[in-house]
Each structure stands twice: as structure tokens, then as C-alpha cells.
N, C-alpha and C. Protein backbone atom coordinates (compact mmCIF):
# COMPACT_ATOMS: atom_id res chain seq x y z
N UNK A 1 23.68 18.50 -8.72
CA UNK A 1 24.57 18.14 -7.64
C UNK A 1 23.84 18.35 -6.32
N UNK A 2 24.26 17.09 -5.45
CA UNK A 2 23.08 17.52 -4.28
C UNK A 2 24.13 18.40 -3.15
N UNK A 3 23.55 18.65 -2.15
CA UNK A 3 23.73 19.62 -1.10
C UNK A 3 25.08 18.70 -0.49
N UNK A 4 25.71 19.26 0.13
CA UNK A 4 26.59 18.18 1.00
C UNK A 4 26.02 17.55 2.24
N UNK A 5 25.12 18.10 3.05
CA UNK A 5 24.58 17.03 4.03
C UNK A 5 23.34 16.63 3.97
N UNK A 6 23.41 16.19 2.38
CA UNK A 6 22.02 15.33 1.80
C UNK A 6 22.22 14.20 1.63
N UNK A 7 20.78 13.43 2.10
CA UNK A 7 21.61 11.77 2.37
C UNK A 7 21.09 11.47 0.87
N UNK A 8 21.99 10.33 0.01
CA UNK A 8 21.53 9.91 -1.11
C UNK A 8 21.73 8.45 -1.21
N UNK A 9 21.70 8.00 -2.03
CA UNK A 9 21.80 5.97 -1.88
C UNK A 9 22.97 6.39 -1.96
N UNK A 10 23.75 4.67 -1.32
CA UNK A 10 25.10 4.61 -1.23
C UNK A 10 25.81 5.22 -0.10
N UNK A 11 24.84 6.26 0.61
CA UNK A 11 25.95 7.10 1.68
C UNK A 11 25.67 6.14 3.06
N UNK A 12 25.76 4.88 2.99
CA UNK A 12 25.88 3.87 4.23
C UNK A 12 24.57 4.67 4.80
N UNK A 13 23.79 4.89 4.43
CA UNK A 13 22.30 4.66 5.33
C UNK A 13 21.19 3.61 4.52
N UNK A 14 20.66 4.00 3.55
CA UNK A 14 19.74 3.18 3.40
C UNK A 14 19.84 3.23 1.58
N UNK A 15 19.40 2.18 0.43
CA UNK A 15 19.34 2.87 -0.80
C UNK A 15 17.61 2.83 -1.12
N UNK A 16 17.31 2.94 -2.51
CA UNK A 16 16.10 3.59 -2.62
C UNK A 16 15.64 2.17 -2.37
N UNK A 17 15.65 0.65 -2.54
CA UNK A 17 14.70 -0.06 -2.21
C UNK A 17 15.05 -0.69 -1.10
N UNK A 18 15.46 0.44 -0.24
CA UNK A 18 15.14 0.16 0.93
C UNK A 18 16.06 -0.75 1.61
N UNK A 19 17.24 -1.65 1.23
CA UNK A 19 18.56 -2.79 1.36
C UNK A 19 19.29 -2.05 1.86
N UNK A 20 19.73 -2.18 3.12
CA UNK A 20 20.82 -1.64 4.00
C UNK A 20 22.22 -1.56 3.19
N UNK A 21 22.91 -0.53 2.59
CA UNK A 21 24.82 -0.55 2.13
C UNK A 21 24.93 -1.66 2.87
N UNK A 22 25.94 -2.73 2.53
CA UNK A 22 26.66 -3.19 3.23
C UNK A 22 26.10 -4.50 4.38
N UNK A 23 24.52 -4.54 4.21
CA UNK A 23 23.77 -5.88 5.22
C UNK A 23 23.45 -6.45 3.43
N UNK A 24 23.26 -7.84 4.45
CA UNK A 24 22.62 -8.61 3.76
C UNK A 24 20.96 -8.50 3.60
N UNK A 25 20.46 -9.01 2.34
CA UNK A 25 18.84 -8.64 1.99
C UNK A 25 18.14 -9.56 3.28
N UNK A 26 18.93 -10.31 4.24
CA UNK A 26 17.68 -11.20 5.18
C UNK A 26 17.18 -9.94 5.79
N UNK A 27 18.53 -8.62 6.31
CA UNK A 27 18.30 -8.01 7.62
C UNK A 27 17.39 -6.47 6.97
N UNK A 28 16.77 -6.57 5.69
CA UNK A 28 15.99 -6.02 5.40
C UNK A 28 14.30 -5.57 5.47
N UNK A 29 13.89 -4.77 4.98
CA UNK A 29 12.70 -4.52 4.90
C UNK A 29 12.37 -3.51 3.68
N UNK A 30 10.86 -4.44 3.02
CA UNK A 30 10.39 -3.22 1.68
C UNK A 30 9.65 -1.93 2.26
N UNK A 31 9.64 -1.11 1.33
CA UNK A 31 9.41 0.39 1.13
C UNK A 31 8.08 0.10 2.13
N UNK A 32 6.76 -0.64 2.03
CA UNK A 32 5.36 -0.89 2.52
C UNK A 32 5.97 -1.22 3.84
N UNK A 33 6.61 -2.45 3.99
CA UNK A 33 6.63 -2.97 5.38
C UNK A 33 7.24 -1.71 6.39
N UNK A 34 8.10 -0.75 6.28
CA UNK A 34 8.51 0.41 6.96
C UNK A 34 7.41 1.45 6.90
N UNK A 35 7.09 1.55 5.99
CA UNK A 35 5.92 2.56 6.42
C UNK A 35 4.43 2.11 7.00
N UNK A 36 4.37 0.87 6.95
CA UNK A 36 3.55 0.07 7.54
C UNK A 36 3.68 0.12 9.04
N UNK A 37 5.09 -0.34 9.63
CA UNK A 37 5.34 -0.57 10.70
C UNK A 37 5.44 1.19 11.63
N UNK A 38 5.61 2.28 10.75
CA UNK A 38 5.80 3.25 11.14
C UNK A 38 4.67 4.42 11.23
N UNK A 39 3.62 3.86 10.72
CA UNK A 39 2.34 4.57 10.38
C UNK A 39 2.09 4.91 11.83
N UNK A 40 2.07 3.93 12.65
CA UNK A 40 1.31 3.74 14.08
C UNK A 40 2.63 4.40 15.31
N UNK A 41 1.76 5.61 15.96
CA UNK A 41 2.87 6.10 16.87
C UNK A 41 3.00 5.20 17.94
N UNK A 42 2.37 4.23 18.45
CA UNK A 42 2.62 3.41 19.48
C UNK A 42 3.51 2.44 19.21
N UNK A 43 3.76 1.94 17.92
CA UNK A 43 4.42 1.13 17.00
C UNK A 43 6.25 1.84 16.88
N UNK A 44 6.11 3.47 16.97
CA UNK A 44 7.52 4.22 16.54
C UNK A 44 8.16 4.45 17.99
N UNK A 45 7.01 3.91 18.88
CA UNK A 45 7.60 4.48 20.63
C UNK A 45 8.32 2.90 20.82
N UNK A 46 8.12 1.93 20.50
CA UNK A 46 8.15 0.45 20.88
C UNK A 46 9.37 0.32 20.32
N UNK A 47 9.57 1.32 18.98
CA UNK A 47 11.17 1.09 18.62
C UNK A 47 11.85 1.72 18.96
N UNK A 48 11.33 2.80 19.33
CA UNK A 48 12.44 4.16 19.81
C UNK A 48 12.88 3.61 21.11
N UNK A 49 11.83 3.08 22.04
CA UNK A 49 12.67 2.18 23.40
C UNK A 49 13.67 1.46 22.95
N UNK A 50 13.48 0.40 22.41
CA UNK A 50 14.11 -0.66 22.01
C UNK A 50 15.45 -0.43 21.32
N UNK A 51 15.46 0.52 20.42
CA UNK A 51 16.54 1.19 19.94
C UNK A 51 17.40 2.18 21.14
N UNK A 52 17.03 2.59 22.14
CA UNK A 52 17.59 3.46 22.94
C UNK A 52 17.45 3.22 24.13
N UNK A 53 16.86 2.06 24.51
CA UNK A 53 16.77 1.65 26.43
C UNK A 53 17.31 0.50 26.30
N UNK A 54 16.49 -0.11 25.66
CA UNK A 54 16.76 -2.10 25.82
C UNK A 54 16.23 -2.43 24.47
N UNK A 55 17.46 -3.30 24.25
CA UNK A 55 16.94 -3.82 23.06
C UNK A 55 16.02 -5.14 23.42
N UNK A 56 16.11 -5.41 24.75
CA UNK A 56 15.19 -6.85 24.85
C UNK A 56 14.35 -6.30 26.33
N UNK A 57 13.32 -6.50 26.72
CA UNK A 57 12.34 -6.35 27.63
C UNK A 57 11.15 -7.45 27.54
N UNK A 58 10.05 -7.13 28.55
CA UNK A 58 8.98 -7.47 28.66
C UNK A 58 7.98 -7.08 28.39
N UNK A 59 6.67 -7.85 27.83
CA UNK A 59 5.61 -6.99 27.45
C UNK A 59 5.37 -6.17 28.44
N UNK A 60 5.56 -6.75 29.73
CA UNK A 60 4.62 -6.10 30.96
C UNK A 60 5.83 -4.74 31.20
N UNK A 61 6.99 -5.02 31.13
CA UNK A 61 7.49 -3.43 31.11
C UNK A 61 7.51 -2.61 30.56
N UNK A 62 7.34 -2.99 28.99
CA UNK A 62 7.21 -2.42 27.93
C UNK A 62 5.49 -1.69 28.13
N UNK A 63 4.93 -2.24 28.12
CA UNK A 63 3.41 -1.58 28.74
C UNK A 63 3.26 -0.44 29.30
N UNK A 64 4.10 -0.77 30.66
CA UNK A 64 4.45 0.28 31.72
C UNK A 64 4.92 1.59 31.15
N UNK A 65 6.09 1.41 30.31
CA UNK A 65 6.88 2.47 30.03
C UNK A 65 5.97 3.23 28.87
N UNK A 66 5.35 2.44 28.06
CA UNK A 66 4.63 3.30 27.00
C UNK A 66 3.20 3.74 27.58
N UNK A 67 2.72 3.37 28.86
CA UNK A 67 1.84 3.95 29.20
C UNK A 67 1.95 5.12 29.97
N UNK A 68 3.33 5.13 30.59
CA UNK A 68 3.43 6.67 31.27
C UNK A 68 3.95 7.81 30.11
N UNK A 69 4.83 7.40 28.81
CA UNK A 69 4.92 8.30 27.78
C UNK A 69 3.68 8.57 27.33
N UNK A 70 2.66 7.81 27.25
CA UNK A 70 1.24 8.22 26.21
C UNK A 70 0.46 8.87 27.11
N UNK A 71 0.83 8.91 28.57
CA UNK A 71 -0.01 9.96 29.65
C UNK A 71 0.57 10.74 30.54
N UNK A 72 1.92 11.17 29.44
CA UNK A 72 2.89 12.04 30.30
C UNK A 72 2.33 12.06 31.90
N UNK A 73 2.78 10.36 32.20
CA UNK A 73 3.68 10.53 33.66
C UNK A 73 4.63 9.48 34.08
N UNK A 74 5.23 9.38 35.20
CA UNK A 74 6.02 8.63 35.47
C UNK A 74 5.41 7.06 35.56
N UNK A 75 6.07 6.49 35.63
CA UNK A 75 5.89 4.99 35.57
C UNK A 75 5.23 4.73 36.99
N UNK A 76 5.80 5.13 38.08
CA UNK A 76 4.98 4.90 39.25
C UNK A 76 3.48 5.44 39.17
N UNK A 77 3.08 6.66 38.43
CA UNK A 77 2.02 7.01 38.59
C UNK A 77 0.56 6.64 37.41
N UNK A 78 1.20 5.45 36.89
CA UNK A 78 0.25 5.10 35.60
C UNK A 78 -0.85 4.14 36.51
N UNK A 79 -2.22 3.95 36.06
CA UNK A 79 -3.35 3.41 36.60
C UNK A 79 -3.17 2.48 35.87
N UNK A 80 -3.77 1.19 36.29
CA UNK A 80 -3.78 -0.13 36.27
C UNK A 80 -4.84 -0.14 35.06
N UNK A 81 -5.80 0.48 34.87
CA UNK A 81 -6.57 1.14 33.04
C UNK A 81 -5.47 1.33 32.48
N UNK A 82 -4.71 2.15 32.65
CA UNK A 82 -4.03 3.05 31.47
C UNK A 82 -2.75 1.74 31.11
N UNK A 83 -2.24 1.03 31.48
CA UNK A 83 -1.18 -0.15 31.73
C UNK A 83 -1.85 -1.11 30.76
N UNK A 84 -3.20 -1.49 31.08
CA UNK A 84 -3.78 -2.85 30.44
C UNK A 84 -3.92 -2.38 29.13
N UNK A 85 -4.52 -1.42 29.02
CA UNK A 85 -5.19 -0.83 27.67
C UNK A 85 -4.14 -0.65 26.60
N UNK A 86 -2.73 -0.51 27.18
CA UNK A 86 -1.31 -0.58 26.62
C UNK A 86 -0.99 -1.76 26.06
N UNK A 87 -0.91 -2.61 27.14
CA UNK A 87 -0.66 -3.89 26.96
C UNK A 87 -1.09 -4.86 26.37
N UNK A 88 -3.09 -4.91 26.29
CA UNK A 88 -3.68 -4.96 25.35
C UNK A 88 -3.62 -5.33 24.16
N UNK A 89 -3.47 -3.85 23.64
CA UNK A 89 -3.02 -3.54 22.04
C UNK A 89 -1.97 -4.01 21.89
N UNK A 90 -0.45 -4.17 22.73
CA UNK A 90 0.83 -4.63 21.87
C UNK A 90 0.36 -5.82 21.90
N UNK A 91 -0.22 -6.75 22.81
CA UNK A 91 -0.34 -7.97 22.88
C UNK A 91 -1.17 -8.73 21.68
N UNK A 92 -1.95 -8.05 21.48
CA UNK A 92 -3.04 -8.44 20.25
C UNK A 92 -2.94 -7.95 18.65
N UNK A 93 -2.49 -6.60 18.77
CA UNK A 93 -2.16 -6.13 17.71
C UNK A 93 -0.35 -5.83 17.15
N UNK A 94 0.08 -4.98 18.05
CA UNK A 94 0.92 -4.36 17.30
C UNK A 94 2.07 -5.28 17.80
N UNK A 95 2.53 -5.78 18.38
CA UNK A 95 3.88 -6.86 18.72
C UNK A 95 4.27 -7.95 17.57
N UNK A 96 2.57 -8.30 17.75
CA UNK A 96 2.48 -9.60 16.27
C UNK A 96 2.55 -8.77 15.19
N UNK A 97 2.62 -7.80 14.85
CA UNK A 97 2.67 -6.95 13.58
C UNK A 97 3.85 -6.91 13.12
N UNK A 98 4.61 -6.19 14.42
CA UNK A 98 5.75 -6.10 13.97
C UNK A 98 6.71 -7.38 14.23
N UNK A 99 6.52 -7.94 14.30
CA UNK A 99 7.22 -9.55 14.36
C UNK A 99 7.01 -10.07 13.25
N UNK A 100 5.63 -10.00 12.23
CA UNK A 100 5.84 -10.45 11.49
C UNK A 100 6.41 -9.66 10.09
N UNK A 101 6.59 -8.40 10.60
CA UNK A 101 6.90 -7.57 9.72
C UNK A 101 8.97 -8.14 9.75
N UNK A 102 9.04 -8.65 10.66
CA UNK A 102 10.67 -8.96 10.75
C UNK A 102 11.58 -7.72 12.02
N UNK A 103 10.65 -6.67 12.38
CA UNK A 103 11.41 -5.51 13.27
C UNK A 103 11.70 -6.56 14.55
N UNK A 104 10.90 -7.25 15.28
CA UNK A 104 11.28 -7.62 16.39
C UNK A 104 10.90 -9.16 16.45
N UNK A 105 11.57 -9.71 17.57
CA UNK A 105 11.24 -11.09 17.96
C UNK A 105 10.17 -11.16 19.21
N UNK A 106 9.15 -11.12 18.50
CA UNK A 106 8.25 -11.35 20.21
C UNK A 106 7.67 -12.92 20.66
N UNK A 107 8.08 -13.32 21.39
CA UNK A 107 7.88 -14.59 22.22
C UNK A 107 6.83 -14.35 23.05
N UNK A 108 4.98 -14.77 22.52
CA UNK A 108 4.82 -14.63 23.44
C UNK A 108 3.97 -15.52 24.09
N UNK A 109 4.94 -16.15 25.41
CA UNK A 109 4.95 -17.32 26.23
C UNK A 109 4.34 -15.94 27.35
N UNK A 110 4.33 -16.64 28.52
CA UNK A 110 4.03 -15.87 29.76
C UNK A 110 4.99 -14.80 30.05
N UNK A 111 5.54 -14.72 29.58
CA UNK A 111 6.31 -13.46 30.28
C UNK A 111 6.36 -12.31 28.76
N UNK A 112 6.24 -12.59 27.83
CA UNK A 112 5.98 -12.30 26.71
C UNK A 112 7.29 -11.09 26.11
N UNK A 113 8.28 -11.85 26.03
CA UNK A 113 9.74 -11.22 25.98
C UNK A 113 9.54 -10.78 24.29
N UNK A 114 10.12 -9.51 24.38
CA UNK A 114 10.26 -8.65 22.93
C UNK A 114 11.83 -8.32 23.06
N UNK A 115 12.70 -8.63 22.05
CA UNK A 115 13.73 -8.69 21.26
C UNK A 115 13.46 -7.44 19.84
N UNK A 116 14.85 -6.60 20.07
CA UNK A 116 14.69 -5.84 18.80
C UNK A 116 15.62 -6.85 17.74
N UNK A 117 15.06 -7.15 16.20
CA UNK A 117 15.65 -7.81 15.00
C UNK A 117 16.40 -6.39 14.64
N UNK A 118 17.90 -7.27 13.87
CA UNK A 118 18.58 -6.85 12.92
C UNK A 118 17.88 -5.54 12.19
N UNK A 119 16.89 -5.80 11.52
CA UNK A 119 16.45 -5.00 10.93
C UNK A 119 15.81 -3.85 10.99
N UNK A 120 15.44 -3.84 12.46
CA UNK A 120 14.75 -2.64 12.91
C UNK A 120 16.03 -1.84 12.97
N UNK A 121 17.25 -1.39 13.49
CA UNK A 121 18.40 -0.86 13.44
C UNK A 121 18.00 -0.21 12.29
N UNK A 122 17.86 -0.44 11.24
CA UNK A 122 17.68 0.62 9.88
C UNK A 122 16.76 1.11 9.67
N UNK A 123 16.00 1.17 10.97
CA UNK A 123 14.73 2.08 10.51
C UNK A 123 15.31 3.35 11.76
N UNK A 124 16.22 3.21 12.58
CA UNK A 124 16.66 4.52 13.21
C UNK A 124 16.91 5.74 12.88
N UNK A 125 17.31 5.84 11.28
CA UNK A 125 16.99 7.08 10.30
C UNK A 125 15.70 7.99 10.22
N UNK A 126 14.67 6.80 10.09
CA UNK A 126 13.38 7.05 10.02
C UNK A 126 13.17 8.30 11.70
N UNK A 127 13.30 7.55 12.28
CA UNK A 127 13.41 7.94 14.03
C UNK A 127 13.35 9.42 14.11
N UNK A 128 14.67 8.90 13.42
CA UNK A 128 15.71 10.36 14.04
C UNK A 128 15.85 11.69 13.02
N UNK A 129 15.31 11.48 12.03
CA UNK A 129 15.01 12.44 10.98
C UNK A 129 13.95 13.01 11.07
N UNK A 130 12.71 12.44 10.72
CA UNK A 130 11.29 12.44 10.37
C UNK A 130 10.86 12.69 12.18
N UNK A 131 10.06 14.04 12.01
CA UNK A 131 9.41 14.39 13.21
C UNK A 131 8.29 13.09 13.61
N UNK A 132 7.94 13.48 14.96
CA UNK A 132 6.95 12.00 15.27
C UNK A 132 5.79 12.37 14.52
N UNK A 133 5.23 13.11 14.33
CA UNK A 133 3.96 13.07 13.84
C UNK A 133 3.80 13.14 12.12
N UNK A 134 5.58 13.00 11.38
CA UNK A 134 5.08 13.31 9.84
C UNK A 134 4.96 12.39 9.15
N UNK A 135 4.98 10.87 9.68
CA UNK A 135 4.76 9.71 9.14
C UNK A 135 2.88 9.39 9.21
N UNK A 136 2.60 9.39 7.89
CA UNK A 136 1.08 9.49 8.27
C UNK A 136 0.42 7.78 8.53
């Protein structure tokens, strides 16, 4: 018998392969693609915004904001290095990753607009449970 505030399949969070209780299999993701998308801490900050500021932004703000978290400082005080080198990587690597992984919609035209998907919502467990650094 498990504990009472032990999460198990069925308790409306997630079951073992990973199919949201209650969503349909589109607004899903497999066991690989979540730990895929979650391996990378720049990757768990991009959702943790998105999940808790805006679900829709810009690359170029999105940049901003993860470059003053990754150099604990404020947004006014990030260097025009530390911004690109941000922006960079989501732009080339990790945006298209997770877009094609299904977490987000990234459009990227000139202004390069990121949308959180359906499916990232069920990785907020992941978030909010699992310390930042125990996802290897």
C-alpha cells in the first residue's frame, strides 16, 4: 500500500507511459522525449518561464530574461555577450529541439515568437518536484 501523498498512475498527474489522465495521446510526450527535453537546464528555465510568466514571448525577450537568471542579474544589467550567447543557443539549438519535441511552438520569422504547446503543461510535475539539478 503506498503512502498517502504518493503520486501513482491514475492520480490525474501523469501514468507510467507517460499519457496525461484524462488528455488526449496528441497532447502527449514519451518517457525519452521528457527526459530529453529536460536533460538541458537552459531547456527547464525556457519552460519554467513559459509555464509561470508568459506562455507566449520573444526570442529576443526570452534571451534577455534567461541571460540575467544564468548571471544572476537583473535584466537591465546583462551585457550585450551574455544576451547573444543566450540567444544564440535557443535560436540554433534548443527552441528547434523543443518544437520538435512538441513542448513549444517556435516561429522563427524575425521576431522569432515562442508559444508554450499543450503538452509542455505536463511536464510542470517534472518542475516542481524534481530539484533543478537532479535531472541528469
Amino acid at each position: 500500500m503506498s503512502a498517502p501523498n504518493e503520486l501513482r498512475p491514475g492520480d490525474g498527474i501523469l501514468t507510467g507511459d507517460l499519457v496525461p489522465v484524462g488528455a488526449s495521446s496528441d497532447a502527449s510526450l514519451s518517457r525519452e522525449e521528457v527526459f530529453d527535453v529536460l536533460s538541458s537546464e537552459r531547456r527547464r528555465r525556457v519552460l519554467g518561464y513559459l509555464l509561470d510568466v508568459d506562455d507566449r514571448t520573444t526570442l529576443r525577450d526570452l534571451s534577455q530574461v534567461l541571460a540575467a537568471w544564468e548571471n544572476d542579474v537583473g535584466v537591465e544589467e546583462i551585457t550585450s555577450q551574455q544576451r547573444k550567447r543566450v540567444y544564440t543557443a535557443l535560436k540554433q539549438f534548443h527552441l528547434p529541439k523543443m518544437d520538435r519535441a512538441g513542448v513549444i511552438d517556435y516561429d522563427d520569422d524575425d521576431r522569432g515568437t515562442v508559444t508554450l504547446a499543450d503538452a509542455a503543461r505536463n511536464l510542470r510535475v517534472y518542475l516542481e518536484i524534481v530539484p533543478d539539478r537532479e535531472i541528469p
